[in-house]
Structures are given as structure tokens and as C-alpha cells.
Protein backbone atom coordinates (compact mmCIF):
# COMPACT_ATOMS: atom_id res chain seq x y z
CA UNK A 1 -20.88 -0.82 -18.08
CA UNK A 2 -22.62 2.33 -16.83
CA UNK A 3 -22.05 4.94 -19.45
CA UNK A 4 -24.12 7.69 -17.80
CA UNK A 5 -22.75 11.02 -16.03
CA UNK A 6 -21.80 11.06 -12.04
CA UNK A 7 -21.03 13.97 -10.30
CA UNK A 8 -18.88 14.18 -7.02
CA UNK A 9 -17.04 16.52 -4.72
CA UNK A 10 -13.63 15.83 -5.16
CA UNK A 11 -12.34 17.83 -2.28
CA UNK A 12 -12.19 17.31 1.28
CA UNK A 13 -15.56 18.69 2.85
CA UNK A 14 -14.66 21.27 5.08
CA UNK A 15 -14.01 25.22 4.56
CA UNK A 16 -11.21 25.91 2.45
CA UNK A 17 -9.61 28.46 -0.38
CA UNK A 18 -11.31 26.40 -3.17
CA UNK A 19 -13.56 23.11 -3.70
CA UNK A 20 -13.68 21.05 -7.10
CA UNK A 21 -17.00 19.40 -8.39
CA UNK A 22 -16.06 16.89 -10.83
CA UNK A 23 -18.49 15.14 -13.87
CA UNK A 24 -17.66 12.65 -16.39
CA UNK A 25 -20.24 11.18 -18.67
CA UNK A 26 -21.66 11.85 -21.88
CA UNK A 27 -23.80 14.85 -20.51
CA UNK A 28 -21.44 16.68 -18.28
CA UNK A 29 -20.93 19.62 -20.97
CA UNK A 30 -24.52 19.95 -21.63
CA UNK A 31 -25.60 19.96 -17.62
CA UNK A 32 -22.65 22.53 -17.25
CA UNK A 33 -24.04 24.60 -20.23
CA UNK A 34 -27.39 24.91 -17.98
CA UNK A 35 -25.71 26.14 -15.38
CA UNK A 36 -22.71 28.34 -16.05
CA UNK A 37 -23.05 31.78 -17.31
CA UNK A 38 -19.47 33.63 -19.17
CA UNK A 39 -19.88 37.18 -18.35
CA UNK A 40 -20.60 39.50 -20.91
CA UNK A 41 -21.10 36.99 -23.39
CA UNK A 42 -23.58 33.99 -23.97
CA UNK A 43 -20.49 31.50 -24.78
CA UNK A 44 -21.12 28.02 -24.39
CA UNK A 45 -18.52 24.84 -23.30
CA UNK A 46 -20.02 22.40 -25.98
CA UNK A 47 -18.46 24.77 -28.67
CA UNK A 48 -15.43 25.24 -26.64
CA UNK A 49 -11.72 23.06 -27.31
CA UNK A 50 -10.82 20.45 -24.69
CA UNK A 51 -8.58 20.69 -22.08
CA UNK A 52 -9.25 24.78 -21.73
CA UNK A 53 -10.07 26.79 -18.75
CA UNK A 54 -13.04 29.17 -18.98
CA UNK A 55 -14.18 32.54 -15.74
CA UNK A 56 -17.97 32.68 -15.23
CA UNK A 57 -20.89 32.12 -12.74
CA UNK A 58 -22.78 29.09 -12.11
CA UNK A 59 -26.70 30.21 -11.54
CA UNK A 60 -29.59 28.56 -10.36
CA UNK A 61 -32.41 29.81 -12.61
CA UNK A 62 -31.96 33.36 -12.28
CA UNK A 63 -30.05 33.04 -8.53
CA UNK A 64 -26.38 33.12 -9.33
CA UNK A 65 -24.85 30.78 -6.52
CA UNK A 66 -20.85 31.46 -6.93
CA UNK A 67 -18.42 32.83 -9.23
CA UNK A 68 -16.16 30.09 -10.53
CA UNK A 69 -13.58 28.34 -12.89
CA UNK A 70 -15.04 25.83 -15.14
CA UNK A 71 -12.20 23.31 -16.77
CA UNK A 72 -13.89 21.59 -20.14
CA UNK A 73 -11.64 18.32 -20.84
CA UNK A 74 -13.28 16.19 -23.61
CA UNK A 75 -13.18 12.98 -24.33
CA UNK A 76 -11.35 10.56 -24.94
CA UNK A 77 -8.26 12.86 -23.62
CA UNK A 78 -9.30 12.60 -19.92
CA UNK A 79 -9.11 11.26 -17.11
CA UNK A 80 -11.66 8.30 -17.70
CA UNK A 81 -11.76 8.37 -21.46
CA UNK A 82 -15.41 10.40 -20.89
CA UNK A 83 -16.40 13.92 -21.57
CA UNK A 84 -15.36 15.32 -18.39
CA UNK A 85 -16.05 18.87 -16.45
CA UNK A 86 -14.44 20.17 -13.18
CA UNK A 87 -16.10 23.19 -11.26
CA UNK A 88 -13.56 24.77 -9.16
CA UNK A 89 -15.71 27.11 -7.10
CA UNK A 90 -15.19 28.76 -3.80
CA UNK A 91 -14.30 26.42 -0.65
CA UNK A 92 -17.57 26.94 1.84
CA UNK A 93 -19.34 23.43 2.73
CA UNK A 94 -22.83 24.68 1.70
CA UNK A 95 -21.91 25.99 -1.60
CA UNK A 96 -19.98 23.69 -2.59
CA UNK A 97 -22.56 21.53 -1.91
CA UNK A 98 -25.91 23.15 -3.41
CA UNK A 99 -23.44 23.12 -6.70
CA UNK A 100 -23.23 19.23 -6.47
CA UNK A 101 -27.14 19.36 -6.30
CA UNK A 102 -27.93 21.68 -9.28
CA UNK A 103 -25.51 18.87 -11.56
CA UNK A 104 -27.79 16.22 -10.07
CA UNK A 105 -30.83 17.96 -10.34
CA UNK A 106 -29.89 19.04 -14.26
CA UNK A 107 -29.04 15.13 -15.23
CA UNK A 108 -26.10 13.81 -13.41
CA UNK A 109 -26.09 11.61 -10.61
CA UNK A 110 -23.90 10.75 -7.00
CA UNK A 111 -21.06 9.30 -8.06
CA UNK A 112 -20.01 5.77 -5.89
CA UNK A 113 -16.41 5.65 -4.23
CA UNK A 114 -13.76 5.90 -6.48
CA UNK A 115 -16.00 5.81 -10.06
CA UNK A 116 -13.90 8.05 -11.78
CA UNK A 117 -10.95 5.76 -11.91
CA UNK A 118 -13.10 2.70 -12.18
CA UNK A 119 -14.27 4.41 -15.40
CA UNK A 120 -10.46 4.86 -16.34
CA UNK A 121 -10.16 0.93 -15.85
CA UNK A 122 -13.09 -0.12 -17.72
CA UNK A 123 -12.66 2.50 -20.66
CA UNK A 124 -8.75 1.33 -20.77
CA UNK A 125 -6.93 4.18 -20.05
CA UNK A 126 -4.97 2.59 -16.77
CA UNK A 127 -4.61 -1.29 -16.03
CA UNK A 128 -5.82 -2.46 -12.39
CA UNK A 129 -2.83 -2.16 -10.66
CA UNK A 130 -2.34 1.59 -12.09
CA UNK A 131 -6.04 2.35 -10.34
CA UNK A 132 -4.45 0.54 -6.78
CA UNK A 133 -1.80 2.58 -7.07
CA UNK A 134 -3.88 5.70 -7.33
CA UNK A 135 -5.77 5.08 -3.97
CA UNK A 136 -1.59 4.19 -2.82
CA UNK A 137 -0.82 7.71 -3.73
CA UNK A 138 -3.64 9.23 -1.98
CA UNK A 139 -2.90 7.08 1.27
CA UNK A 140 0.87 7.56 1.33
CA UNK A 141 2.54 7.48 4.77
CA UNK A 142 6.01 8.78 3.78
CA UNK A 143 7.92 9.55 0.64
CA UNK A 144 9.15 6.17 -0.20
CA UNK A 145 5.67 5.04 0.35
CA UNK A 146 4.89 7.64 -2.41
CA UNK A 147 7.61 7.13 -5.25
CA UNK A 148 6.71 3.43 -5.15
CA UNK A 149 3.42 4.13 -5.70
CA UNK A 150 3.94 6.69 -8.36
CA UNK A 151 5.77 4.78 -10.13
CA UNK A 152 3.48 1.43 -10.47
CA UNK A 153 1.42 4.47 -11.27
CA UNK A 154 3.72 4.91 -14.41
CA UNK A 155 3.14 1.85 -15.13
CA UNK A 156 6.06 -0.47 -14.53
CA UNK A 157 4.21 -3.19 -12.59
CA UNK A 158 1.88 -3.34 -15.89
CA UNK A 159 4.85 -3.49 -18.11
CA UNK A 160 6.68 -6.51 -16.32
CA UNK A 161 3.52 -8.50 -15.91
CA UNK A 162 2.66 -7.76 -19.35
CA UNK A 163 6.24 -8.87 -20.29
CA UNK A 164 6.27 -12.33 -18.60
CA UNK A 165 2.64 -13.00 -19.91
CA UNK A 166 3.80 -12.20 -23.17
CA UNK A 167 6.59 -14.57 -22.92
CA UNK A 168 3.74 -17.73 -21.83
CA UNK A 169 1.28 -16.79 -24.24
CA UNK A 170 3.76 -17.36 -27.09
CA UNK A 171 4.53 -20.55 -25.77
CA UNK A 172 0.79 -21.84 -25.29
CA UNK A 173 0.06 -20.77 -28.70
CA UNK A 174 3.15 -22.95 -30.33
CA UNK A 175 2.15 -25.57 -28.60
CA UNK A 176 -1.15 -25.42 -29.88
CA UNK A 177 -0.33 -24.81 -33.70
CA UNK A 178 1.97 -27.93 -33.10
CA UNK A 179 -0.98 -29.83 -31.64
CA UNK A 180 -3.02 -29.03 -34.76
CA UNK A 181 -0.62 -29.25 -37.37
CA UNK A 182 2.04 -31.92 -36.43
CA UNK A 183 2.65 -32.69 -40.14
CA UNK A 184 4.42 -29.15 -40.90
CA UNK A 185 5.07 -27.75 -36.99
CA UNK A 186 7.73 -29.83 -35.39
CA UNK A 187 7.80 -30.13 -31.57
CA UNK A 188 10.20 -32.97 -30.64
CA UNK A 189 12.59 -31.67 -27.79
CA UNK A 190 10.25 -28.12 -27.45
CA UNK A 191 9.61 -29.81 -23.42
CA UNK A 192 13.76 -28.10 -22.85
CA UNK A 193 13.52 -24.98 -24.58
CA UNK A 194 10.15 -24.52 -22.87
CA UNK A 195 12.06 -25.63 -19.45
CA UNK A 196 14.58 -22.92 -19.88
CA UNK A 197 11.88 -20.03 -20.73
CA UNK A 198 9.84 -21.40 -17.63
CA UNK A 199 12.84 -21.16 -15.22
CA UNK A 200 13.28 -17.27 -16.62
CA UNK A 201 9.66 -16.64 -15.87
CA UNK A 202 9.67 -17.69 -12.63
CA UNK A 203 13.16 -16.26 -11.57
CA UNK A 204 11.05 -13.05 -13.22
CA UNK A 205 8.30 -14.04 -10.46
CA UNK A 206 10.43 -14.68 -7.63
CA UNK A 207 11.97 -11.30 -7.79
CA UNK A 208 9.01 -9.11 -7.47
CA UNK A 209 7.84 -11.75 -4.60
CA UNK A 210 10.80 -11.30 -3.13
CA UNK A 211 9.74 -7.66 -2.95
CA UNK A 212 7.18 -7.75 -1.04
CA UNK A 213 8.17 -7.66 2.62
CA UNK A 214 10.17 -4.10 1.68
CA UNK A 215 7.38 -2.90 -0.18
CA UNK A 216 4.95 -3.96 2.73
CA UNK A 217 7.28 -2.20 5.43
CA UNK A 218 7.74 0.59 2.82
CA UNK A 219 3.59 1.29 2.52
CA UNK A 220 2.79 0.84 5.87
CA UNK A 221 6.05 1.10 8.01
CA UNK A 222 7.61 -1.32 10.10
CA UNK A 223 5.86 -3.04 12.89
CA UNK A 224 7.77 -2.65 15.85
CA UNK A 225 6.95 -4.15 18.99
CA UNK A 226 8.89 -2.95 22.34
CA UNK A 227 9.53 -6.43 24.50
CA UNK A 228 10.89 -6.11 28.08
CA UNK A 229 10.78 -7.07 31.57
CA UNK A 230 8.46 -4.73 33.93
CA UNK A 231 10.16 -1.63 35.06
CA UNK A 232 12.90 -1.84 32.39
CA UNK A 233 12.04 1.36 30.48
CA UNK A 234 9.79 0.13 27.67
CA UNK A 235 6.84 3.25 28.14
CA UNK A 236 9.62 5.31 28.55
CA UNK A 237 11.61 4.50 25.40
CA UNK A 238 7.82 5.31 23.89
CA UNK A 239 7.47 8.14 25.23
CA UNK A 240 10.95 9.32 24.48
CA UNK A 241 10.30 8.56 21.08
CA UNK A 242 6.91 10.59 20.38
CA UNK A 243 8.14 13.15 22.60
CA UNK A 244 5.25 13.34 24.39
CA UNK A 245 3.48 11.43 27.75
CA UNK A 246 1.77 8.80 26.00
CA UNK A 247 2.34 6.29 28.49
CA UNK A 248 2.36 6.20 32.05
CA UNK A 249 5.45 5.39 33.78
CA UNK A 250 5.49 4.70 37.59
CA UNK A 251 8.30 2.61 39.51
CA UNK A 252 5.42 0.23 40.02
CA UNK A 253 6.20 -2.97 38.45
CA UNK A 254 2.94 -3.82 36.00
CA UNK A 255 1.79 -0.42 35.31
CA UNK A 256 1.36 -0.77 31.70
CA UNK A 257 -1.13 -4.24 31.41
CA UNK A 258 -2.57 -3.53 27.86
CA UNK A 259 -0.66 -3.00 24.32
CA UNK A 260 -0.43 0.88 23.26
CA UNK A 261 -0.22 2.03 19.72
CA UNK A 262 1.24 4.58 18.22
CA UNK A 263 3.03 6.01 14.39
CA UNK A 264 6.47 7.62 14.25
CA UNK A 265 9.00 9.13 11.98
CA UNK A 266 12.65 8.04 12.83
CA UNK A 267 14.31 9.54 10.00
CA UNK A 268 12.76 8.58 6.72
CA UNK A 269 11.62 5.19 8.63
CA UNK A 270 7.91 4.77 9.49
CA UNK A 271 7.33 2.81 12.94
CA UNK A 272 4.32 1.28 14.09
CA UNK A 273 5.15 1.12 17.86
CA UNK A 274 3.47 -1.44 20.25
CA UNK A 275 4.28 -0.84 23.87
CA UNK A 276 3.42 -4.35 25.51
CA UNK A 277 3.29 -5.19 29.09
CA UNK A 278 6.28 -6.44 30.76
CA UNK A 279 6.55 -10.02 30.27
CA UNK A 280 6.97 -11.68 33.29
CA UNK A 281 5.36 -14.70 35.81
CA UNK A 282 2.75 -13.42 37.30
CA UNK A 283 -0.57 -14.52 39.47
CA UNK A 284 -2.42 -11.53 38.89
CA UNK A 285 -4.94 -12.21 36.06
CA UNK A 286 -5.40 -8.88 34.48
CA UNK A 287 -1.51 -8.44 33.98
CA UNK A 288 -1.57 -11.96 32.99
CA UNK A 289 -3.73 -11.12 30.03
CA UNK A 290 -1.52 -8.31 29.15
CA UNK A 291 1.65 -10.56 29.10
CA UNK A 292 -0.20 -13.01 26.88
CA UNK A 293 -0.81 -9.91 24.30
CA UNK A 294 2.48 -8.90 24.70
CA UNK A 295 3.71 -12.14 23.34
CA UNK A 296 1.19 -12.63 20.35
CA UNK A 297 2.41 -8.87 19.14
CA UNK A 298 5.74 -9.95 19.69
CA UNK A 299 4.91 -12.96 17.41
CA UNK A 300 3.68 -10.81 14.72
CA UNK A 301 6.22 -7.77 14.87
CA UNK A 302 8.17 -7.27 12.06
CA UNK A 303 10.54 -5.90 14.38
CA UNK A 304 11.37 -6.18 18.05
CA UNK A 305 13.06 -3.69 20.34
CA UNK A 306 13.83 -5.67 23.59
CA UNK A 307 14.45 -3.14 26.62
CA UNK A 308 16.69 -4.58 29.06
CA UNK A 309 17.35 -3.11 32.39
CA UNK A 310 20.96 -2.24 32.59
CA UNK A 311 20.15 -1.88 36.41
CA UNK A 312 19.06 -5.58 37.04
CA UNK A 313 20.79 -9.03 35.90
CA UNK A 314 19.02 -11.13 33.75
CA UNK A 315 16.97 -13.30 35.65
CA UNK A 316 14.16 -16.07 34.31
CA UNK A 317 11.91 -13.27 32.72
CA UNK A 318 14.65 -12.28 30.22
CA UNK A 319 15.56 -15.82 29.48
CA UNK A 320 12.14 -16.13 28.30
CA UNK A 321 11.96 -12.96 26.30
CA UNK A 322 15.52 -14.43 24.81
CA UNK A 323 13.61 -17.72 23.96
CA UNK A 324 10.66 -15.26 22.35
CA UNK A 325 12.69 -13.42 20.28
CA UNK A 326 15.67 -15.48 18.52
CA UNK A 327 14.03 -16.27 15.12
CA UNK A 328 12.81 -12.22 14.70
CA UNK A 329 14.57 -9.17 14.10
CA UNK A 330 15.77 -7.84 16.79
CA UNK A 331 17.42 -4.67 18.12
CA UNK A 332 18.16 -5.03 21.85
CA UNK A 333 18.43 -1.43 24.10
CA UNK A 334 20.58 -1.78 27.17
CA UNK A 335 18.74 0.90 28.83
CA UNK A 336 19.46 3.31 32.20
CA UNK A 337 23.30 4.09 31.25
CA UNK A 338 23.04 7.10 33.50
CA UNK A 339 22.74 4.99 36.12
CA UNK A 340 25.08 2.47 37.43
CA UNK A 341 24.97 -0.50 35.84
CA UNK A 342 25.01 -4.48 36.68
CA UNK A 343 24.52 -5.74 33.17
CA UNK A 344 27.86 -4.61 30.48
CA UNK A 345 27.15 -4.73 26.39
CA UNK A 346 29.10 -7.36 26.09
CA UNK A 347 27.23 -9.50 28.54
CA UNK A 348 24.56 -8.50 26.62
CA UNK A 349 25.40 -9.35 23.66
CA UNK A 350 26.83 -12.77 24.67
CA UNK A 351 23.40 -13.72 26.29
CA UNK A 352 20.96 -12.21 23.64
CA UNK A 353 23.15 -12.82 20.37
CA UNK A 354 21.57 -9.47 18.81
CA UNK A 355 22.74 -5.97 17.80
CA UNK A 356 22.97 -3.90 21.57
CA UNK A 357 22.72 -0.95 21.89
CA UNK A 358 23.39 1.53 25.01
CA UNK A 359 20.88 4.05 25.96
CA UNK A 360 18.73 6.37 28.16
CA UNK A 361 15.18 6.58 27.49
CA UNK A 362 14.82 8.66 30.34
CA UNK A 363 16.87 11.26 28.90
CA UNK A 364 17.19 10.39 25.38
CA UNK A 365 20.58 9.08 25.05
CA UNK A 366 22.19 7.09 22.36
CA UNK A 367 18.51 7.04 20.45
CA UNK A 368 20.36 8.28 17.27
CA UNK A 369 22.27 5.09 16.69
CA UNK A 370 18.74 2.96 16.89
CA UNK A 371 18.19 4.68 13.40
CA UNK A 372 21.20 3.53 11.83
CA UNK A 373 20.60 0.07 12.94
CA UNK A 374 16.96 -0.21 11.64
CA UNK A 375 18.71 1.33 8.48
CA UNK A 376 21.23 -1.64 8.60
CA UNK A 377 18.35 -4.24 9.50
CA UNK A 378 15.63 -3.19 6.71
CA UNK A 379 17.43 -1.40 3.83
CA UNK A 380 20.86 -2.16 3.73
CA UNK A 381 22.14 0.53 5.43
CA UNK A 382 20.23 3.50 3.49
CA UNK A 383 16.48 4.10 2.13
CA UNK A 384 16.74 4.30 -1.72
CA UNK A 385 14.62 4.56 -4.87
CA UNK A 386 15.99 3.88 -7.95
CA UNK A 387 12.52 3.15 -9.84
CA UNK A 388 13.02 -0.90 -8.70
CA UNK A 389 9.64 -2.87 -9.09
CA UNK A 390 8.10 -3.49 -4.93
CA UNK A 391 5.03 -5.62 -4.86
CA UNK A 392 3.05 -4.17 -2.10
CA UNK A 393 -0.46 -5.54 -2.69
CA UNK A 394 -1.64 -8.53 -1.02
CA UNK A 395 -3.66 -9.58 -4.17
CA UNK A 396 -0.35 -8.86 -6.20
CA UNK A 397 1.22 -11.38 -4.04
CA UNK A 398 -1.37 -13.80 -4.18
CA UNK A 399 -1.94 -14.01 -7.99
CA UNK A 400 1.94 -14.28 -8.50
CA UNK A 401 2.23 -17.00 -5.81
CA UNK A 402 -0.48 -19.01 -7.83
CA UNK A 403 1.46 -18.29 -11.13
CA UNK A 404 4.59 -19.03 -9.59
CA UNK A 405 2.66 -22.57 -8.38
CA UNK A 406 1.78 -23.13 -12.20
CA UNK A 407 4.85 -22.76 -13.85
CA UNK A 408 6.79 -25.39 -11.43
CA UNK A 409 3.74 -27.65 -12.38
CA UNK A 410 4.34 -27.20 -15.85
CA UNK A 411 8.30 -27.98 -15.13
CA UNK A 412 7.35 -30.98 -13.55
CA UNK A 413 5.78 -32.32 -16.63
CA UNK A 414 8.41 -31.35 -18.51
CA UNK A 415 10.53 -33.71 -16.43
CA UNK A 416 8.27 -36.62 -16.28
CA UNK A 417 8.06 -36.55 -19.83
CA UNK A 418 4.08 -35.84 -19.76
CA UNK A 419 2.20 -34.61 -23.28
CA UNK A 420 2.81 -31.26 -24.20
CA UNK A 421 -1.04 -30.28 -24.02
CA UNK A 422 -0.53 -30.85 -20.51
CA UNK A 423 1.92 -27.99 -20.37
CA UNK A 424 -0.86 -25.83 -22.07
CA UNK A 425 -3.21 -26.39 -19.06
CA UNK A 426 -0.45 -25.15 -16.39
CA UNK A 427 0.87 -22.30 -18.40
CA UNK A 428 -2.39 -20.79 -19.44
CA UNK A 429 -3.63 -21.01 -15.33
CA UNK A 430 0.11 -19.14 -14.95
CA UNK A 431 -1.00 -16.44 -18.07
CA UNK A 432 -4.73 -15.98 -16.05
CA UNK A 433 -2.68 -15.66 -12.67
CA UNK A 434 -0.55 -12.74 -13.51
CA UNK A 435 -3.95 -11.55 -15.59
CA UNK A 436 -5.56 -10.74 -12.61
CA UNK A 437 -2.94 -8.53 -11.66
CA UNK A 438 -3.30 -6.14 -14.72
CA UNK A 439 -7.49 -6.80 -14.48
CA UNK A 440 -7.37 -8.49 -17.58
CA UNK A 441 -9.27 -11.81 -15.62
CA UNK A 442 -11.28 -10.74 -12.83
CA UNK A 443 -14.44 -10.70 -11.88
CA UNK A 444 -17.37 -7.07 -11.76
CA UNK A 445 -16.99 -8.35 -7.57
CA UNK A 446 -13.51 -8.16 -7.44
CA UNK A 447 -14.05 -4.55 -9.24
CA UNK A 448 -16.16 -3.72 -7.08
CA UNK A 449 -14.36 -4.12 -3.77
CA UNK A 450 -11.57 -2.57 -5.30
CA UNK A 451 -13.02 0.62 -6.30
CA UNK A 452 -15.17 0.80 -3.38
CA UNK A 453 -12.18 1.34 -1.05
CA UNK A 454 -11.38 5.02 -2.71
CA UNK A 455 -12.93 8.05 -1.61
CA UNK A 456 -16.00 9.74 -3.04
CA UNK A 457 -14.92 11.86 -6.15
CA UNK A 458 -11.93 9.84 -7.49
């Protein structure tokens, strides 16, 4: 492990009230001590008590560059265990920078993305999933996003992994004591008192699975794709929605041939809207392509809003939008009530066998109640937190998916009546599952790609 002292900006690089230069490292007081001055006095940090806040002047040789706030926090009460010093000078771009150089030119050197909580990892002071979460906080997208990830933050994804491990690792090592002493450790009929503990730990494991697809939709919102014949109103619903021209609508059927993306705040919900082209039979090639991506987002949407033309009967084109959409979540718009319609709701309903609901996109009727029924759809009717466990890491998912795979190997044995050091084998591959969760069995690569998705000075 690197042990020697990085320095970093650890604010955004542009003009501002204030920037922060951050070092950690066993030098970062004694580079400091070169370069700040305490007016009126010759006081120095080294002698000075952690975690205390100290006016003065950083200089470079006899050039003073900035007045500034120097915070001293000493190890290992810090953020990465490490001696650790934070200039908070003024916010300018070029002074902020020439005080990154005189650190690096005194003994300290660029920090990589995200070192400073890698160094919080490796010198134990958070677990791996506490140093994802971090890089969770600073890419929130709304506040649900954010209490989710402040609280694995806390710590209670550590705590529950560390709780099911706990609960295998006592097993293995029976098993093994029984293995090597099986004149004083008796282990006839362990196979269903270990079948009951492995049915806990995976109902444990199947719950935060279970998790994931809210805590997905709650970190990066809901994909929502908007399905429709051409003409029906989809670009308008879009635009309606953003409140803003974002698409272009004409009365020209096949007008909108490519997807469009955009991110919007209904309520506390996060949508990821994909305007597609309207899906329909058609010779020309270009649209063609465009129906062809409408139906691979459509495919992939967490949720579709289907835009049906109040206007127009459903012809061949909705029947195969209907045949597209009947395994997904849908909400279905019966769109253009200001204008006379040939379609009712209930016809709607009856052919589509969805939630329908009556609107304008044109002038933004009835848009409230779409809220209510993504509520209904997604969260039961109302976003909550109550400090539940969400899984919203991929590599979360995957480890306790392979742990999950373990322990039903390791009831199988039990019920085929295999020897117990077979049920070591699958439970310890369970223990080094959930392991790599916590970063307790992974790999400096792993580490690596981890960290190197943070920013520069965190």
C-alpha cells in the first residue's frame, strides 16, 4: 500500500467564494509547515492539536500567494486514518492552483481519482460498500437517491452482510472442529440444523435481492419509454412534460424517426424519457430504422407510456404495440380529450388491459393523475424511507446472486445425504461471495476500477 502524501483539489475548478486543497500522508503537516505563515507569530501545525482550525498566509519563499484557513486533522482521527491537512483558500482557478503546486513541489504528490477514500478502505476506517456509497452520495439524482445512499454510508449494508457471514462462518468452523475431533465433537443430525440456518440465510439474501429493482429505479430513475402510433401525441406528451420544445411536432405522420432523451422530475419521481418513433408498417427505410429502435427501447423500458390517439380507432399498428407491451409496465394515455373522440376509456381499457388514463398533451390536461399512477406502479402508492436496506450496485447483486447459488448447493447436499466437508466447500464460496461485498475478498484490480470512478480529490 502507498503510504506516501497526495495532494488534490477537492473543489470544483471554476471561480468560486472558496476552494479546498486537501493532503493526507505522513508529511502533509510538515509540507504545510513550509508553507503557511500565522501572523504575528511563528506558530507551527506539527505542535498544534488535531481536528483545530488555524488564520494565516500560505507563501512561496518570500511571495505570499493567498490568505487562508488551514484545518490540521491528525491521524488516525481522519478521514483516511492519515495525518491529514485541508487548505481552504480563496476560490480563483489560478490560485487555487499554484497552491496545489507549492504542496507538490514541497513533497506531496497528484493524488489519483478518488485516493482519499481508497486510503479510508485500505487503512479500515469504511468497508467497500461504505466507499461506493460515497461516490452514490456525490452522484445523487434526487433525495431518495440520497438517503439510500447515506445510509449504506452508515453502514447498514456492512452490518447485514457482516451478520449473515457471521452466521456461515460459525457453521464452517463446527464443521471443521467436528471433522478433526470426531471422538469428543458430535455431528450426527448437524446436516438439519445446518438446513434450517441455510434457509434463514438465504431468505436474508433474497430480501436485499429483492431490492434491487427499487433501489436501481431509486439511483437512477425509472426508464420510461413513450410507445405510440405516428401522430398520436407522443413528442407532445414530451414536450408537455419538460415544458419546453424539445421535440418537433408537425401533423406529418413520421416526423420524429430517431429516439430522444431526456431527465425529469414528476414529483419526487425521476424519469428517464425516451420519445421513440411511431411504430407503424412502413416502406420508407429511414423511419423503418426508427421503428425498429423504438421497439428495442420499448423492450428495455422499465416503464412504458403508450399514447393512443383518442381521435383514431385502433387499427393494426396499435394491435401490435398491444402485442409489444403486455408483459411490461404499462400506463396507457388516451390522448386529445379536447377534441372529439372515436376511442372511449373503457374501450380502451378493454382492448389494452392496462391502467388508462385521459389526457391532453397539447394542453396539459389530466397529467397530474400520471403521477399518482407511477406512484401506484413503483412504490406502492407513496415514495418512503424508513432506513430499509436497497441493493443498488450491480456488483452487490452479483456477489449475492453467487452466494445465494452456494447456499442452495450446500442444501442440496444436505438432502442427498452427502459428507459434511462437502457442505464446508459451498458455504465457505457463500462466506467469500458476500466478502466481496464488504472488500474483505477482492482483488488490488477490482480496487482499482472502483476507486478510479470518483473524482479527483476524494
Amino acid at each position: 500500500m502507498k503510504t506516501d502524501t497526495i495532494a488534490a483539489i477537492s473543489t470544483a475548478m471554476n471561480n468560486a467564494g472558496i476552494s479546498i486543497v486537501r493532503m493526507s500522508g505522513a508529511d502533509a503537516v510538515s509540507i504545510a509547515d513550509r508553507l503557511y505563515h500565522s501572523p504575528g507569530n511563528n506558530k507551527k501545525l506539527k505542535d498544534q492539536n488535531s481536528h483545530t482550525v488555524h488564520y494565516g498566509y500560505i507563501y512561496d519563499g518570500e511571495q505570499m500567494i493567498d490568505e487562508v484557513i488551514v484545518l490540521v486533522m491528525k491521524a488516525p482521527n481522519s478521514y483516511t486514518c492519515e495525518d491529514v491537512v485541508e487548505i481552504d483558500c480563496h476560490g480563483g482557478v489560478i490560485v487555487t492552483k499554484k497552491i496545489l503546486n507549492l504542496l507538490i513541489k514541497n513533497g506531496a504528490r497528484p493524488a489519483e481519482p478518488g485516493e482519499f477514500t481508497k486510503r479510508a478502505f485500505l487503512n479500515g476506517r469504511i468497508d467497500l460498500s461504505q466507499a461506493e456509497a460515497v461516490i452514490d452520495i456525490i452522484n445523487a439524482k434526487n433525495d431518495m437517491a440520497l438517503k439510500s445512499s447515506v445510509s449504506q454510508l452508515k453502514g447498514n449494508v456492512m452490518e447485514k452482510i457482516k451478520e449473515i457471514r457471521g452466521n456461515i462462518i460459525r457453521d464452517v468452523a463446527f464443521i471443521e472442529a467436528a471433522l478433526d475431533d470426531p471422538e469428543h465433537i458430535e455431528i450426527d443430525g448437524f446436516g438439519e440444523e445446518l438446513l434450517e440456518r441455510v434457509n434463514d440465510n438465504e431468505r436474508d439474501i433474497l430480501k436485499l435481492l429483492a431490492s434491487f429493482d427499487n433501489g436501481r429505479i431509486l439511483k437512477e430513475g425509472i426508464k420510461t419509454v413513450i410507445v405510440g402510433k405516428p401522430n398520436a401525441g407522443k413528442s407532445s406528451l414530451l414536450n408537455t412534460l419538460l415544458g419546453e420544445e424539445r421535440a418537433i411536432v408537425t401533423e406529418i405522420e413520421g416526423t420524429t424517426r430517431d429516439t430522444l432523451e431526456e431527465s425529469i422530475y414528476l414529483g419526487d419521481i425521476m424519469l428517464n424519457l425516451v420519445d421513440t418513433a411511431g411504430i407503424r408498417n412502413t416502406g420508407d427505410f429511414v423511419e423503418s430504422l426508427g421503428v425498429e429502435k423504438a421497439i428495442k427501447s420499448a423492450r428495455d423500458a422499465d416503464l412504458i407510456i403508450y399514447v393512443v390517439d383518442g381521435t383514431r380507432n385502433l387499427d393494426e399498428n396499435d394491435r401490435e404495440i398491444i402485442s409489444l407491451i403486455k408483459d411490461k409496465k404499462t400506463i396507457v394515455l388516451l390522448n386529445k380529450i379536447d377534441a372529439p373522440s372515436l376511442i372511449s376509456k373503457k374501450e380502451t381499457e378493454e382492448a389494452v388491459k392496462k391502467p388508462v388514463i385521459e389526457i391532453s398533451a397539447k394542453k396539459a390536461l389530466g397529467l397530474e393523475k400520471l403521477e399518482k399512477e407511477i406512484k401506484d406502479m413503483f412504490f406502492h402508492g407513496e415514495i418512503t424511507f424508513n432506513d430499509e436496506i436497497y441493493i443498488t450496485n450491480i456488483r452487490h447483486k452479483t456477489a449475492l446472486s453467487e452466494a445465494r447459488d452456494s447456499l442452495s448447493q450446500v442444501r442440496k447436499s444436505i438432502e442427498d445425504n452427502m459428507p459434511e466437508d462437502f457442505y464446508s466447500i459451498d458455504l465457505m464460496d457463500a462466506y467469500e461471495a458476500l466478502g466481496r461485498i464488504i472488500g474483505e475478498s477482492v482483488g488490488e484490480d477490482l480496487v482499482n476500477t472502483i476507486f478510479s470512478e470518483f473524482c479527483m480529490g476524494k
